[in-house]
Protein backbone atom coordinates (compact mmCIF):
# COMPACT_ATOMS: atom_id res chain seq x y z
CA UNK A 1 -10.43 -24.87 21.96
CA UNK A 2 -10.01 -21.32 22.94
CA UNK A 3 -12.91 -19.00 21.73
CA UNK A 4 -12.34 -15.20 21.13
CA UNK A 5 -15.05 -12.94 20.59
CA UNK A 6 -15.04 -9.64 19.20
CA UNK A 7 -14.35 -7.59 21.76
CA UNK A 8 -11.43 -9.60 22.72
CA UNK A 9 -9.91 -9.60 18.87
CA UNK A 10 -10.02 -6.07 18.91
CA UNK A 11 -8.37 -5.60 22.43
CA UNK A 12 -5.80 -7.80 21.85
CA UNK A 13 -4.92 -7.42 17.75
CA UNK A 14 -1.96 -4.61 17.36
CA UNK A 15 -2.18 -2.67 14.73
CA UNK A 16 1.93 -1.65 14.45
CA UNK A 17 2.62 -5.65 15.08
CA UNK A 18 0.40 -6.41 12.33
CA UNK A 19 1.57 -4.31 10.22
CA UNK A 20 5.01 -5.59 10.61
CA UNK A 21 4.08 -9.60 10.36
CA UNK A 22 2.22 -9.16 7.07
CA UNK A 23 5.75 -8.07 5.18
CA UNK A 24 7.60 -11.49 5.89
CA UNK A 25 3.90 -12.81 5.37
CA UNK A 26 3.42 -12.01 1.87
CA UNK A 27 6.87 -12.38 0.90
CA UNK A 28 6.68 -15.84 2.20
CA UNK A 29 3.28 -16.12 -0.22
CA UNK A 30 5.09 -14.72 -3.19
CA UNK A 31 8.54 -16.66 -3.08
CA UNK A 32 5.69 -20.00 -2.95
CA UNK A 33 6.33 -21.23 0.70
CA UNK A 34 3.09 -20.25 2.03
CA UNK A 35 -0.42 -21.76 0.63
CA UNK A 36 -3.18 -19.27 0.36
CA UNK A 37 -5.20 -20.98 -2.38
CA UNK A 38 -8.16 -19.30 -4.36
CA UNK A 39 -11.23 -17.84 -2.56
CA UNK A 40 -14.34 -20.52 -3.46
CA UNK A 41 -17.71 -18.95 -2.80
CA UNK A 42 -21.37 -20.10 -2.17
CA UNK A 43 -23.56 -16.98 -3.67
CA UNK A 44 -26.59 -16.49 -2.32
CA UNK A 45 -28.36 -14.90 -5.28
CA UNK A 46 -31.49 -12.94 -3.87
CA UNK A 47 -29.96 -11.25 -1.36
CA UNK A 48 -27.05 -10.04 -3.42
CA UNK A 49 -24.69 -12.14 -0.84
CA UNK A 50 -21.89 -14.68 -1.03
CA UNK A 51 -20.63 -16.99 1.55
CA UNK A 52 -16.84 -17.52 1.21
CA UNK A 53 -13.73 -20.11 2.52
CA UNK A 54 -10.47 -19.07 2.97
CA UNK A 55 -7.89 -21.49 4.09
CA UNK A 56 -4.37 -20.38 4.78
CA UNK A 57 -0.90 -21.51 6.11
CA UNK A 58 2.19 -19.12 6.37
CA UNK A 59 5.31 -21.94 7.81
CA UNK A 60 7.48 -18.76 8.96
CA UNK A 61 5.07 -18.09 11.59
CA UNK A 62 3.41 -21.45 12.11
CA UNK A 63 0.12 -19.92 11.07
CA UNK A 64 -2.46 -22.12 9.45
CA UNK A 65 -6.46 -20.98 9.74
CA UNK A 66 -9.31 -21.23 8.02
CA UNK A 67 -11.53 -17.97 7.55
CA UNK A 68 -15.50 -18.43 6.32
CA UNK A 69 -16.59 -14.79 5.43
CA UNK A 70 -20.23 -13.91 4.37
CA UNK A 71 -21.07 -10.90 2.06
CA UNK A 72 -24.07 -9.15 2.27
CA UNK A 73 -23.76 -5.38 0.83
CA UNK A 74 -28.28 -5.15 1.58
CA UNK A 75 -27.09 -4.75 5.01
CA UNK A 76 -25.66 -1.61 4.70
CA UNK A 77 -27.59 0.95 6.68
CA UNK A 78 -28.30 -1.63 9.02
CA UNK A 79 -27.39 -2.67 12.62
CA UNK A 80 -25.07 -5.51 10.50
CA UNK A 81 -21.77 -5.09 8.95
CA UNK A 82 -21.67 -6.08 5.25
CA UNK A 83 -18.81 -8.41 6.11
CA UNK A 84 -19.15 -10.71 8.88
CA UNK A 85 -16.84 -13.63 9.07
CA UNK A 86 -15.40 -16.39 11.51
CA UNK A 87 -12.01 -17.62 12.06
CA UNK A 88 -10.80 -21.30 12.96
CA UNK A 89 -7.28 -21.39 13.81
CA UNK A 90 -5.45 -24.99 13.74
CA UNK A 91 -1.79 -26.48 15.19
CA UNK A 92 0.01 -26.93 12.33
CA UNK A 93 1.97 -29.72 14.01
CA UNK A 94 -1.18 -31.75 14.46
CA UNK A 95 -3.86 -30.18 12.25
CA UNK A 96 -6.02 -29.77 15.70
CA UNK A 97 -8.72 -26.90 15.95
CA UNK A 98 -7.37 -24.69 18.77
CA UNK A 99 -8.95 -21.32 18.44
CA UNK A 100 -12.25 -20.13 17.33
CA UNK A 101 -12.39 -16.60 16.98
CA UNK A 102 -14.87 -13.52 15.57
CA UNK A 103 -13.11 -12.82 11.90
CA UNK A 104 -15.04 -9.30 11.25
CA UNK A 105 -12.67 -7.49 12.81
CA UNK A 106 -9.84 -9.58 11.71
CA UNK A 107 -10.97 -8.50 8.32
CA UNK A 108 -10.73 -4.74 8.51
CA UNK A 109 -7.92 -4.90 10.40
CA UNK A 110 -5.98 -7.30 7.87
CA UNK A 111 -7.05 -5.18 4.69
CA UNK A 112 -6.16 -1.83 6.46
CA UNK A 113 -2.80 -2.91 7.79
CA UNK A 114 -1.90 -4.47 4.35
CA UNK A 115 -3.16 -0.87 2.14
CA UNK A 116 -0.48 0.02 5.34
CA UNK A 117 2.29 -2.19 4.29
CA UNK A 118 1.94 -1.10 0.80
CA UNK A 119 1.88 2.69 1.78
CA UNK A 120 5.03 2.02 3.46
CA UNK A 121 6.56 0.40 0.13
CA UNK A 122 5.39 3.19 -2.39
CA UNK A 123 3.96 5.64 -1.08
CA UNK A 124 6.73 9.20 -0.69
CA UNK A 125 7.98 9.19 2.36
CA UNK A 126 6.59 13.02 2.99
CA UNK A 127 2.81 11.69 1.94
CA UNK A 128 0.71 14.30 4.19
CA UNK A 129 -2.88 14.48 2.59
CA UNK A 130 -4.91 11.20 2.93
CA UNK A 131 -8.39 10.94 0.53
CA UNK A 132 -10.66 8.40 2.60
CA UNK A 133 -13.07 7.73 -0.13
CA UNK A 134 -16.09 5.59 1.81
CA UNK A 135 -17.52 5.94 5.21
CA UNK A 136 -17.83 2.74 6.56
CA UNK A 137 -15.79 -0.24 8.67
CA UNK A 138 -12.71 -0.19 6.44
CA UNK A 139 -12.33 3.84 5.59
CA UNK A 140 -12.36 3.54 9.56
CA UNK A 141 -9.34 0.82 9.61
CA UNK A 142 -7.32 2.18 6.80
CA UNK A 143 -7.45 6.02 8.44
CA UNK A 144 -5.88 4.55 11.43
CA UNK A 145 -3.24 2.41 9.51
CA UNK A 146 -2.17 4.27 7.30
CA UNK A 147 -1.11 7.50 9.55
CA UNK A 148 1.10 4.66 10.98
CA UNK A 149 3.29 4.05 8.41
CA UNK A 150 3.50 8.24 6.59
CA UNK A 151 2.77 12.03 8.38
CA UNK A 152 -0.54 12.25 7.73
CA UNK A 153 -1.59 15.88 8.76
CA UNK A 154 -4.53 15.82 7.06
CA UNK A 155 -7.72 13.54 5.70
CA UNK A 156 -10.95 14.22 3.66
CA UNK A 157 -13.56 11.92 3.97
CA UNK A 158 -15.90 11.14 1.04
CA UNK A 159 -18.76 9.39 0.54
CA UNK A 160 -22.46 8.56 -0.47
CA UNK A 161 -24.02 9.64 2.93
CA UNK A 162 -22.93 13.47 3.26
CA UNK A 163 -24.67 12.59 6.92
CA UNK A 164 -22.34 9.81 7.47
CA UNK A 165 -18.70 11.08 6.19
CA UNK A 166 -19.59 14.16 8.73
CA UNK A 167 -19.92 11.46 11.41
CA UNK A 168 -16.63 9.51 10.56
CA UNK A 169 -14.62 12.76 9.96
CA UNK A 170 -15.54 13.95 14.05
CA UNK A 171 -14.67 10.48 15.12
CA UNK A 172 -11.26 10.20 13.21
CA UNK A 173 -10.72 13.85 14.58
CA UNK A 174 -10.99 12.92 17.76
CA UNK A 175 -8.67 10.06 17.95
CA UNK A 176 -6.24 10.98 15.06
CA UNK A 177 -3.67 13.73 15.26
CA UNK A 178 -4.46 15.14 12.08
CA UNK A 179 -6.77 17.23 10.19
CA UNK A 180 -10.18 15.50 9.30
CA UNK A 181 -12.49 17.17 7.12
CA UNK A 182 -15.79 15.72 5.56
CA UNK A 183 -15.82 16.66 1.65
CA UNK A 184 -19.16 16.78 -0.55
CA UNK A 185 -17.16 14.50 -3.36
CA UNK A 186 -14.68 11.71 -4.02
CA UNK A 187 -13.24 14.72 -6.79
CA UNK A 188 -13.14 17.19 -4.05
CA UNK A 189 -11.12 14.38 -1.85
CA UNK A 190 -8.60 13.39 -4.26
CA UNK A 191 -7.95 16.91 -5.48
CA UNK A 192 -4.24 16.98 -4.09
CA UNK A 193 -3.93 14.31 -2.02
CA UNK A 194 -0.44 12.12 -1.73
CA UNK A 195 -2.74 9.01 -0.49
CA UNK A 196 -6.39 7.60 -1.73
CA UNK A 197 -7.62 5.11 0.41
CA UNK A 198 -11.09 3.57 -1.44
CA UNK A 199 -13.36 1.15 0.49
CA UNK A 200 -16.44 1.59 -1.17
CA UNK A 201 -19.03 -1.19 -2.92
CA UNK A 202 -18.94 1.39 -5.57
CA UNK A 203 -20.67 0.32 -8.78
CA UNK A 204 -18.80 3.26 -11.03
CA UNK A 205 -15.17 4.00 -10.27
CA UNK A 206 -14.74 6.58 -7.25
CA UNK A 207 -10.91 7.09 -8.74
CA UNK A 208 -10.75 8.53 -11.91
CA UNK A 209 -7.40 10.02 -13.49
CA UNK A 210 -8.28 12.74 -13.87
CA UNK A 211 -9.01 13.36 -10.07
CA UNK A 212 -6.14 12.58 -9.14
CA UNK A 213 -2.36 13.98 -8.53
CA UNK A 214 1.02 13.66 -9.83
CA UNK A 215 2.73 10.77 -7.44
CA UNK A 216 -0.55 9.68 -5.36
CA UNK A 217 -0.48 6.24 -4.02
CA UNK A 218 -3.77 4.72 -4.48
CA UNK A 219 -4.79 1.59 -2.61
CA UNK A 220 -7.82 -0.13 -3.58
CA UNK A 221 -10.01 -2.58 -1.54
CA UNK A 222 -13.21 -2.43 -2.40
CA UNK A 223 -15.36 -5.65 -3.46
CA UNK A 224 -18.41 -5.39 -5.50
CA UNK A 225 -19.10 -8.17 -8.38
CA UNK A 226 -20.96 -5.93 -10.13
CA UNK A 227 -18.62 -3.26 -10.40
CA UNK A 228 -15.21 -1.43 -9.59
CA UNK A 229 -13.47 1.03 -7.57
CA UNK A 230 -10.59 2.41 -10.62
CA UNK A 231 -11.43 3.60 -14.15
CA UNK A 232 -8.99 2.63 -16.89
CA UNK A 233 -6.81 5.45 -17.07
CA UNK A 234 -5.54 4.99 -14.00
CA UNK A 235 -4.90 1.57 -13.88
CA UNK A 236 -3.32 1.97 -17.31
CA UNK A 237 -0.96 4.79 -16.36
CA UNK A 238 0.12 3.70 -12.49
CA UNK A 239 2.31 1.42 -11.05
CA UNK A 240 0.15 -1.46 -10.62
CA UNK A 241 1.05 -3.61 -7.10
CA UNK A 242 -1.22 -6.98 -5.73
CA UNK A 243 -1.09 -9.43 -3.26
CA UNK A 244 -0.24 -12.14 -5.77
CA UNK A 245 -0.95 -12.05 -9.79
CA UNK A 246 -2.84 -15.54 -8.95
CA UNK A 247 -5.54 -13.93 -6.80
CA UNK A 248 -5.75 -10.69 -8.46
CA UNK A 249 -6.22 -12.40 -11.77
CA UNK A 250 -8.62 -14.98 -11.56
CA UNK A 251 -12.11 -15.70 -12.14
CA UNK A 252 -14.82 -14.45 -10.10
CA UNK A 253 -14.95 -14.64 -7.16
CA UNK A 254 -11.48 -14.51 -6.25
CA UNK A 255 -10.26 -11.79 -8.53
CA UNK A 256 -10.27 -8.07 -9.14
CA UNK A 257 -12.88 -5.82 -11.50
CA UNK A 258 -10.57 -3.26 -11.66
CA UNK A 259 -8.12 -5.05 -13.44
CA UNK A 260 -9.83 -8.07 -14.60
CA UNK A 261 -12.00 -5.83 -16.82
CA UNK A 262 -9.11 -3.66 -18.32
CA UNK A 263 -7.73 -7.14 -19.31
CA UNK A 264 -10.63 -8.41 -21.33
CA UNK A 265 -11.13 -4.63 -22.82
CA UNK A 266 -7.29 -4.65 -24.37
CA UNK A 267 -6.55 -1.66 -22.18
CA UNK A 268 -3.49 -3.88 -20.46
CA UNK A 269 -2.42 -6.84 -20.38
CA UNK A 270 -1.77 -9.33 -17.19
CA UNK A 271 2.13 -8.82 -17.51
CA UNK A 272 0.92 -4.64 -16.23
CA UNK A 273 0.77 -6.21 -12.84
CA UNK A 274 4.52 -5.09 -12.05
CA UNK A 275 5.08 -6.41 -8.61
CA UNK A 276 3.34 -8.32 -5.59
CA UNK A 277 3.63 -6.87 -2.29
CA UNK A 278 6.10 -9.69 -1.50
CA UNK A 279 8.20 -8.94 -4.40
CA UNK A 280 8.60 -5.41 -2.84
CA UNK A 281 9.52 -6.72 0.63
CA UNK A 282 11.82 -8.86 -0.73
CA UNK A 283 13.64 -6.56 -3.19
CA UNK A 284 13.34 -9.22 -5.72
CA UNK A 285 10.92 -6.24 -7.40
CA UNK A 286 11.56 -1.90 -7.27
CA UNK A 287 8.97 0.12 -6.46
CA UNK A 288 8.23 3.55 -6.94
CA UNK A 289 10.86 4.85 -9.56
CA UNK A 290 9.74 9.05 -9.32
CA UNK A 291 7.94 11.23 -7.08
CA UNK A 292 5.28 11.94 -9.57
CA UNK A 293 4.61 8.27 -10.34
CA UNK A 294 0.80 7.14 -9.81
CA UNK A 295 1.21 3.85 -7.38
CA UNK A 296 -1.77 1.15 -7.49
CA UNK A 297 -1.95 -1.39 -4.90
CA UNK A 298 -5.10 -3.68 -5.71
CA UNK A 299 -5.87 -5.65 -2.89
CA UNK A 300 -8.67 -8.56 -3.22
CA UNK A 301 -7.32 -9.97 0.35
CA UNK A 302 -5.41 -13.31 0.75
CA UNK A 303 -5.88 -16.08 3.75
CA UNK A 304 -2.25 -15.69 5.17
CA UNK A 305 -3.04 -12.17 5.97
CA UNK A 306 -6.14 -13.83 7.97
CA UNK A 307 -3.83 -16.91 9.36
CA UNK A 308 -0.97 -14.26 10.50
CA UNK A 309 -3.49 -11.64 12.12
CA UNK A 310 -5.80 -15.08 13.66
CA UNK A 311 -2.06 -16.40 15.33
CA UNK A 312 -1.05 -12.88 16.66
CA UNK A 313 -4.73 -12.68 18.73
CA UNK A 314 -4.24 -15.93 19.92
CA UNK A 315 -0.67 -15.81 21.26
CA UNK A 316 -2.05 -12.56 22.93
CA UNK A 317 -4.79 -14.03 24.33
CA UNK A 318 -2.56 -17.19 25.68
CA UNK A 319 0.09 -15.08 27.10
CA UNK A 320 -2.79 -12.63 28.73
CA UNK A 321 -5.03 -15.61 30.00
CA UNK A 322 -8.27 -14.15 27.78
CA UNK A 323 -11.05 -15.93 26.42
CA UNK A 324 -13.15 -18.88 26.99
CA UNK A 325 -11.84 -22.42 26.89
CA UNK A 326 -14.13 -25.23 25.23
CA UNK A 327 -13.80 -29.19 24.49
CA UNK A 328 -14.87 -30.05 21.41
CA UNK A 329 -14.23 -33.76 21.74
């Protein structure tokens, strides 16, 4: 078994090449060839935390992994991420263990390069002003994905910790060729903008219609079971995109706030969901239809976007003789 540790996922994980798989990916997940079933969860009640198993296998790319993610938004602040999570990649020939690998950076890498993907599919092509509304491992990830796929010339960064959106905004400007500017609020962010990126834990919505611009593209990937990232208005009036209407839609703790709670309130109804991301790939589903349309993309994050990122690191690793090799039996 081959064993990858952070350092090594990071060095060898492309961001362009991910970007890239995870289109056949999800539109292998949405026309039902690939098997991504529903997040299960162990919560771990007084510390607010959740330990989580996500097995998935995408055929087109021979791709089958397991990912066990933990939770823990008290360790925010702290020298520990809030999501930490482990990878166990398997031959899908033989159903062997092969790889074991660090899954924490998988993680922000897979969410940002999918809020990527959908950028590419409905965001305008001319989208210049990115909101980063959040400060922490995934406003990092998406900042870098996302001026991949559109011009970005210029991003505000928003969040709780004025201290802390300073700090991210002189990072990102030193490594991004664009325009990064802290902002005192997630109003003062959005005010404009052709992109929202939100990766908050936010308890009240950070995205609020009336924030926000004729033709933004909002992608949403924020987790927090005791709350959401988008008020009603705007999930009501946009475009609403997700990784598949299974995930997105159903019970806790696989699905989304933002849209399961507009659902039981009688503000929508399921069938608002217009398209999963491998609908758009595909072309079985249009996307944006105007430039001024308001474009959702709800993201709650899927396994074969962990199997295809896990099998990318690993052929990289095998073809540049990395990591540590183990016997297990």
């Amino acid at each position: 078994m081959l064993i990858l540790g952070r350092s090594h996922v990071e060095a060898l994980l492309d961001m362009d090449t991910l970007i890239d798989s995870l289109g056949p990916a999800m539109a292998d997940l949405s026309e039902g060839s690939a098997s991504a079933p529903d997040r299960v969860a162990a919560m771990v009640p007084e510390r607010q935390g959740l330990l989580a198993a996500m097995p998935g296998y995408v055929p087109s790319t021979g791709a089958l992994a397991s990912k066990l993610v933990s939770l823990f938004p008290q360790n925010a602040g702290t020298a520990l991420p809030t999501h930490q999570a482990v990878i166990v990649v398997f031959d899908p020939d033989t159903g062997e263990p092969v790889a074991f690998l660090d899954g924490t950076a998988i993680t922000a890498a897979r969410t940002a390069a999918c809020s990527a993907l959908s950028a590419r599919l409905l965001a305008r092509a001319d989208s210049a002003v990115l909101a980063l509304l959040g400060t922490g491992v995934q406003a990092r990830a998406h900042a870098h994905a996302i001026c991949r796929v559109r011009p970005i010339r210029q991003i505000r960064v928003a969040g709780r910790d004025a201290a802390k959106a300073a700090a991210l905004a002189e990072e990102l400007s030193s490594v991004l060729d664009a325009d990064v500017r802290p902002v005192p609020t997630y109003a003062e962010a959005l005010d404009g903008a052709d992109i929202a990126a939100a990766t908050t834990h936010a308890l009240e919505p950070v995205v609020r219609r009336p924030w926000l611009a004729p033709g933004v593209h909002v992608t949403s990937v924020g987790y927090n079971p005791d709350g959401r990232e988008v008020d009603d208005a705007t999930v009501a009036e946009a475009l609403v995109c997700v990784e598949t209407r299974q995930a997105a839609l159903a019970p806790f703790p696989a699905g989304s706030n933002d849209l399961l709670a507009p659902i039981r309130d009688g503000v929508i109804t399921a069938e608002h969901v217009h398209a999963e991301l491998g609908e758009l790939v595909s072309g079985s589903k249009p996307g944006r239809t105007s430039p001024d349309q308001i474009t959702l993309y709800k993201s709650v994050g899927v396994a074969v976007q962990d199997a295809v990122a896990a099998a990318l690191v690993v052929a990289a690793a095998r073809e540049q003789s990395v990591g540590e090799e183990i016997v297990l039996g």
